[in-house]
PDB file of N, CA and C in Angstrom:
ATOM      1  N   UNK A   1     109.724 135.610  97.589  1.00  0.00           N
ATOM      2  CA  UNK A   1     108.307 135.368  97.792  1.00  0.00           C
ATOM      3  C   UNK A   1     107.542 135.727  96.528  1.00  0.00           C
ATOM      4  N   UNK A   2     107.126 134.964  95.805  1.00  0.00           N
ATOM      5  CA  UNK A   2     105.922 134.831  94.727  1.00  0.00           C
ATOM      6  C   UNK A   2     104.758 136.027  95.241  1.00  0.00           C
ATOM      7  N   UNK A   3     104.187 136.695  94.260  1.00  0.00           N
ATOM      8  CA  UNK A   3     103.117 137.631  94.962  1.00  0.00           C
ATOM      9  C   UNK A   3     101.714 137.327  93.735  1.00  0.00           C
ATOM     10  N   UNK A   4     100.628 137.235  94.131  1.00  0.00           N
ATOM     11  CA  UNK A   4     100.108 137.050  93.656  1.00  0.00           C
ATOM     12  C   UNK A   4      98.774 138.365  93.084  1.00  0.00           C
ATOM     13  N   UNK A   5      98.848 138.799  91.553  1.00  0.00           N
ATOM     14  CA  UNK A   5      97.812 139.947  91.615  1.00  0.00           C
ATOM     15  C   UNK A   5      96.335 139.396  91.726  1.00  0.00           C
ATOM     16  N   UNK A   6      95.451 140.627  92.444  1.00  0.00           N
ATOM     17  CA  UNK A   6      94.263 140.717  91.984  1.00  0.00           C
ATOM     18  C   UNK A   6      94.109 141.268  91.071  1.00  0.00           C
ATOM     19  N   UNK A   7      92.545 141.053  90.551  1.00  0.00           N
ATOM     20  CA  UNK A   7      92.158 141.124  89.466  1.00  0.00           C
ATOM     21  C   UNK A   7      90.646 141.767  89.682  1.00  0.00           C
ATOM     22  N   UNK A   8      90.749 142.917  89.646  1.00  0.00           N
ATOM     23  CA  UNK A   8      89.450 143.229  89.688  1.00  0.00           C
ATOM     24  C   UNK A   8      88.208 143.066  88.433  1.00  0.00           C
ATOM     25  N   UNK A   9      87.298 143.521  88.540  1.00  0.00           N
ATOM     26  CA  UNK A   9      85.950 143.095  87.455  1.00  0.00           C
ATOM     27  C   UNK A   9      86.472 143.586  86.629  1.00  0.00           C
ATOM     28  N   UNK A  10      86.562 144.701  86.080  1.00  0.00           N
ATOM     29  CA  UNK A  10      86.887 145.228  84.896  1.00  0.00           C
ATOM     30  C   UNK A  10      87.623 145.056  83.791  1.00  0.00           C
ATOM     31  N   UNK A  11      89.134 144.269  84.765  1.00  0.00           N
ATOM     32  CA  UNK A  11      90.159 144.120  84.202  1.00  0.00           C
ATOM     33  C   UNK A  11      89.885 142.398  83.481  1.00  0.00           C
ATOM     34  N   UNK A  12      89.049 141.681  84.533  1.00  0.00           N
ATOM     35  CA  UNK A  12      88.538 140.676  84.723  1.00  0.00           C
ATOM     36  C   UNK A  12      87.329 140.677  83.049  1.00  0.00           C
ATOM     37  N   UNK A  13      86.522 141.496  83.109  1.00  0.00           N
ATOM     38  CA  UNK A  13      85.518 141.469  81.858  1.00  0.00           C
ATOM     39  C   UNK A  13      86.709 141.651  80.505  1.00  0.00           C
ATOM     40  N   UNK A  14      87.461 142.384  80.302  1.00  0.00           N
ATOM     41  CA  UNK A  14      88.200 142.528  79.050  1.00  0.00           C
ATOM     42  C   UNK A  14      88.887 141.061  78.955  1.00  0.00           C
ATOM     43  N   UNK A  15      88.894 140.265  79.582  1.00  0.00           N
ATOM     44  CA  UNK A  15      89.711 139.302  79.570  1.00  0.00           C
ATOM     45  C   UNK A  15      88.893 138.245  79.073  1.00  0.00           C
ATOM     46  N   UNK A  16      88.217 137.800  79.928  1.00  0.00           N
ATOM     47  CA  UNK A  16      87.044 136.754  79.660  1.00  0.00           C
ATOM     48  C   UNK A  16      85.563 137.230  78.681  1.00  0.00           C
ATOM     49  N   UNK A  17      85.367 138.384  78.525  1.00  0.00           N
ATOM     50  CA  UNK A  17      83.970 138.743  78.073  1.00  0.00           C
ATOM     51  C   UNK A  17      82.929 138.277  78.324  1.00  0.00           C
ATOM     52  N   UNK A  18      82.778 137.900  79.195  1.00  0.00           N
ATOM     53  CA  UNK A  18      81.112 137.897  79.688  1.00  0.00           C
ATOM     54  C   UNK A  18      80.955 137.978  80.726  1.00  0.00           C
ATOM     55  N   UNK A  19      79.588 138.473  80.966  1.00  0.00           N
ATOM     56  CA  UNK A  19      78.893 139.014  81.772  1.00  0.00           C
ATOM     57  C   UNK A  19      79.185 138.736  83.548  1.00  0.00           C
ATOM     58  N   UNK A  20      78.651 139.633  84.336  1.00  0.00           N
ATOM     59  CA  UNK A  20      78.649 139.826  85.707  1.00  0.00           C
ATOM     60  C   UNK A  20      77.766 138.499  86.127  1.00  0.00           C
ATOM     61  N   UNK A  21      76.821 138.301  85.536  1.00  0.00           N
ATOM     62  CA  UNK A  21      75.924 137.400  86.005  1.00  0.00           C
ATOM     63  C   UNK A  21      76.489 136.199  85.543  1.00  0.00           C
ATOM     64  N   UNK A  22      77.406 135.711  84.733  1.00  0.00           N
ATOM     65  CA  UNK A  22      77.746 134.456  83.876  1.00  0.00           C
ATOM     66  C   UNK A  22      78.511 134.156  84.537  1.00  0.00           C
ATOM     67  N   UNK A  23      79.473 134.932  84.874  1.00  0.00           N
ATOM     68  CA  UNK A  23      80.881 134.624  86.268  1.00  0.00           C
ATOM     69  C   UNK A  23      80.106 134.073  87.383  1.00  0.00           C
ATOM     70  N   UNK A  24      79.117 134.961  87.821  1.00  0.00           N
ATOM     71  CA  UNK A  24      78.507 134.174  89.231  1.00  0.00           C
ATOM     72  C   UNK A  24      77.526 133.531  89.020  1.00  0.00           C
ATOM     73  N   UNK A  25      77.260 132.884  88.016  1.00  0.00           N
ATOM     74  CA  UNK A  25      76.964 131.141  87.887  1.00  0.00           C
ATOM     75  C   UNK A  25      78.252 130.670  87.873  1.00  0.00           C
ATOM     76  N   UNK A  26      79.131 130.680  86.806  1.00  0.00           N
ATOM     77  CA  UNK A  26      79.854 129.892  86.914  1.00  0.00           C
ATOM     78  C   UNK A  26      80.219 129.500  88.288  1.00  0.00           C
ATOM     79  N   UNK A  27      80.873 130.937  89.081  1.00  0.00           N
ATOM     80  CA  UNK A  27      81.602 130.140  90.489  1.00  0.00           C
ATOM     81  C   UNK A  27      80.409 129.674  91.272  1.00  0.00           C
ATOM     82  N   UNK A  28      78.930 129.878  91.431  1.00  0.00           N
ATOM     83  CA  UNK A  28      77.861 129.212  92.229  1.00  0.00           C
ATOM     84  C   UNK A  28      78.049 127.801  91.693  1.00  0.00           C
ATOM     85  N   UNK A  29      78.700 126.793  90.020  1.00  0.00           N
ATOM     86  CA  UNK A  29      78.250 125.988  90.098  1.00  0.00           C
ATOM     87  C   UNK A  29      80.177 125.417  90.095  1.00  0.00           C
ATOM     88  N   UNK A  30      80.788 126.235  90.583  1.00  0.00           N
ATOM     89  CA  UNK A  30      81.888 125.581  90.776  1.00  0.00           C
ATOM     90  C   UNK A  30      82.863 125.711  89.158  1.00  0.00           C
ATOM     91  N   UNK A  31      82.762 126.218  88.111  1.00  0.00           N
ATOM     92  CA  UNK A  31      83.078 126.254  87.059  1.00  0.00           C
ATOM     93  C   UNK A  31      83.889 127.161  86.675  1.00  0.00           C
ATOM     94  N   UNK A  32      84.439 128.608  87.516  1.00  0.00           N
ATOM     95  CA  UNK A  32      85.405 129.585  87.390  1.00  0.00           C
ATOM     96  C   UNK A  32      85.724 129.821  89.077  1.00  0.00           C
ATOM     97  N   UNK A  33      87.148 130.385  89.330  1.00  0.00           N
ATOM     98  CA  UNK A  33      87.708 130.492  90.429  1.00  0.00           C
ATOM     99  C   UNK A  33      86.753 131.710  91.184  1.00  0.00           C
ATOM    100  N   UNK A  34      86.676 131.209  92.451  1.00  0.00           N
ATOM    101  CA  UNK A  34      85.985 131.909  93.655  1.00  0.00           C
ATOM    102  C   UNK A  34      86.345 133.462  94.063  1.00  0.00           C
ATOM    103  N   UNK A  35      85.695 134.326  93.848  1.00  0.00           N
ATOM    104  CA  UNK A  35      86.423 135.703  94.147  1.00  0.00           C
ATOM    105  C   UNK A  35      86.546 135.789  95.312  1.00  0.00           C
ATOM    106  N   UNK A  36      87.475 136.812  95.719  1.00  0.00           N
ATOM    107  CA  UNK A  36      88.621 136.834  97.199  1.00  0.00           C
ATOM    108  C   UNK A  36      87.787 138.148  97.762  1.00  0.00           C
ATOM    109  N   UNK A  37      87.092 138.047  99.064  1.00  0.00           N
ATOM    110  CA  UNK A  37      86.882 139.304  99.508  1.00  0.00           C
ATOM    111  C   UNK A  37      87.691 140.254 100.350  1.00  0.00           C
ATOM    112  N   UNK A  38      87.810 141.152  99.688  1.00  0.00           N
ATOM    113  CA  UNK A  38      88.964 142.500  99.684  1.00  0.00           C
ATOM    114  C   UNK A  38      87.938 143.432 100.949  1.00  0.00           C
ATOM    115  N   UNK A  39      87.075 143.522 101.375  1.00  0.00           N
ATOM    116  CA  UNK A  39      86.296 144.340 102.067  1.00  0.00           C
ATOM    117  C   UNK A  39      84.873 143.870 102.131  1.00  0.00           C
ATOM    118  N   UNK A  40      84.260 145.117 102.683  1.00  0.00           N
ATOM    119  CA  UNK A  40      82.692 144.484 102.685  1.00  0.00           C
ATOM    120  C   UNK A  40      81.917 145.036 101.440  1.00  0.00           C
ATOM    121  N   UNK A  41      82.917 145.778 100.178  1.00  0.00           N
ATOM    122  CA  UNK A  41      82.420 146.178  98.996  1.00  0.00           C
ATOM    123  C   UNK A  41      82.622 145.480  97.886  1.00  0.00           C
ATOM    124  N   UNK A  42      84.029 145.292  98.181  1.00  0.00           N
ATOM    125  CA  UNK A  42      84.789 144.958  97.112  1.00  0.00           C
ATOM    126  C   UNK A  42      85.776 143.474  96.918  1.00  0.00           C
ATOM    127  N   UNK A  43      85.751 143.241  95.647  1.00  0.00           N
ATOM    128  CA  UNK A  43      86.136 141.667  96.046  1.00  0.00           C
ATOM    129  C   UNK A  43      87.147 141.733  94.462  1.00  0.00           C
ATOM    130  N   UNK A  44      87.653 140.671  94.271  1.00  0.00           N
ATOM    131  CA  UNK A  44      88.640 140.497  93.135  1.00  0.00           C
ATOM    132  C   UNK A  44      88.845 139.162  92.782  1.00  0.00           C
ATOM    133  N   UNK A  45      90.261 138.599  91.583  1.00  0.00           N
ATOM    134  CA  UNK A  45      89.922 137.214  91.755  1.00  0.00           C
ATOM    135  C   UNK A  45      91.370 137.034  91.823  1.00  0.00           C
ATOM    136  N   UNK A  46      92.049 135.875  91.995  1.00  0.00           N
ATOM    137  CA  UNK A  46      93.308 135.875  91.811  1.00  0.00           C
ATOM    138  C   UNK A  46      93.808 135.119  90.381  1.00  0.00           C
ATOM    139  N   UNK A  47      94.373 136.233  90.175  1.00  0.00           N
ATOM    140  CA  UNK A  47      95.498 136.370  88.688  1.00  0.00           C
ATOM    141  C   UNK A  47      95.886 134.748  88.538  1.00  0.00           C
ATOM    142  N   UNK A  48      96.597 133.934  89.260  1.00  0.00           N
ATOM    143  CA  UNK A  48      97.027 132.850  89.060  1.00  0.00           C
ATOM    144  C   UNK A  48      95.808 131.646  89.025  1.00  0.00           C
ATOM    145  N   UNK A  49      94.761 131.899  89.388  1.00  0.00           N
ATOM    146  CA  UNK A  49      93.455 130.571  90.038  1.00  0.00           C
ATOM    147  C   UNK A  49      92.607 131.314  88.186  1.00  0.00           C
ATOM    148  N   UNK A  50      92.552 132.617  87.774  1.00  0.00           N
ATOM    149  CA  UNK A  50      92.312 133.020  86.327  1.00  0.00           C
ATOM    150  C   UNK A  50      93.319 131.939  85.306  1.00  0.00           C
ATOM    151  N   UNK A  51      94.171 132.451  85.787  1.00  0.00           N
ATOM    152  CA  UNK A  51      95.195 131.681  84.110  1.00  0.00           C
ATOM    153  C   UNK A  51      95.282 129.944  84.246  1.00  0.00           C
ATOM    154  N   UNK A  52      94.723 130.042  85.694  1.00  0.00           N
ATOM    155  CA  UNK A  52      94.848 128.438  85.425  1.00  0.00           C
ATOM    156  C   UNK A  52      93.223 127.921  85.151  1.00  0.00           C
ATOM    157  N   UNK A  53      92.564 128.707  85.249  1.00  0.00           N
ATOM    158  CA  UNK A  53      91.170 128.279  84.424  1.00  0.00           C
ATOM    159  C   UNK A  53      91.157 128.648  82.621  1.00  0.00           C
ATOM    160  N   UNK A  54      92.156 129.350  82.088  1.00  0.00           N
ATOM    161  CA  UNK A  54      92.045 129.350  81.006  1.00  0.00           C
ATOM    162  C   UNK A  54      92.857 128.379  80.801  1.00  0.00           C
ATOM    163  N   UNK A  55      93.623 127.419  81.256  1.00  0.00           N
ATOM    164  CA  UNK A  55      94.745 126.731  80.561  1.00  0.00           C
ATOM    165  C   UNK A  55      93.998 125.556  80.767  1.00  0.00           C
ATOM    166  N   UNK A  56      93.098 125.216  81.771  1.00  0.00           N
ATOM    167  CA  UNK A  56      92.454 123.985  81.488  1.00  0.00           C
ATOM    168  C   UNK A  56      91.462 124.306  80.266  1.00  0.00           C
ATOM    169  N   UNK A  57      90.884 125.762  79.797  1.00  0.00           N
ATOM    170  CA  UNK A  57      89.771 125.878  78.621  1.00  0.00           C
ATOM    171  C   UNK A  57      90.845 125.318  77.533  1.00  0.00           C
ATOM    172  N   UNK A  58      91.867 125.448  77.405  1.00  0.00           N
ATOM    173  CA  UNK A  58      92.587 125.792  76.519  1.00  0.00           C
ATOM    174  C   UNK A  58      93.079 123.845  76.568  1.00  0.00           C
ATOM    175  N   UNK A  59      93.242 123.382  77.758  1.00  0.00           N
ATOM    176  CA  UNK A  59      93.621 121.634  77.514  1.00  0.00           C
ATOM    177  C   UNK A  59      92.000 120.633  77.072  1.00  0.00           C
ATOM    178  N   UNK A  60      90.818 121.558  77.238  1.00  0.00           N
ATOM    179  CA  UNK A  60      89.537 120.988  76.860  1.00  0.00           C
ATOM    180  C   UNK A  60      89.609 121.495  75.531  1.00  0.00           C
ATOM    181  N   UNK A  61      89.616 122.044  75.108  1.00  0.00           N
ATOM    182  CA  UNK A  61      89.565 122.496  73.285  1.00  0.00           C
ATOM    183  C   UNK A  61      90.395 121.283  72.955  1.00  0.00           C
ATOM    184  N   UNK A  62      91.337 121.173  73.114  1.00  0.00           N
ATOM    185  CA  UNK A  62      92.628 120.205  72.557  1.00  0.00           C
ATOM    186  C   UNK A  62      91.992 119.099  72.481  1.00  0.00           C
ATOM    187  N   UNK A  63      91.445 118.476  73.449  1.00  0.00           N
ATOM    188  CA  UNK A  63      91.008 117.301  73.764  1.00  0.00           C
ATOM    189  C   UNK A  63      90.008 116.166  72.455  1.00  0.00           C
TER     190      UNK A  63
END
């Protein structure tokens, strides 16, 4: 069985660099993967729905 990590904010900001508010535009306009709610506090994103939004940034550069 494949397991898939979360990714919380933090780990999430060193990765991408920008902002709290820039992520939630993006996913309000559909443009970065939807965070997963973990509780009624806390939420994360998934590790695999991340690397596959950088690999399409990464097939749009090419382009």
């Amino acid at each position: 069985m494949e397991t898939n990590r979360i990714i919380r904010k933090p780990e999430l900001f060193k990765l991408i660099g920008v902002s709290d508010t820039t992520i939630w535009r993006w996913e309000k306009d559909g443009l970065f993967p939807k965070r997963v709610a973990l509780g009624p506090n806390s939420s994360g994103w998934l590790e695999s729905e991340v690397a596959a939004w950088f690999e399409t940034k990464a097939i749009e550069r090419s382009a």
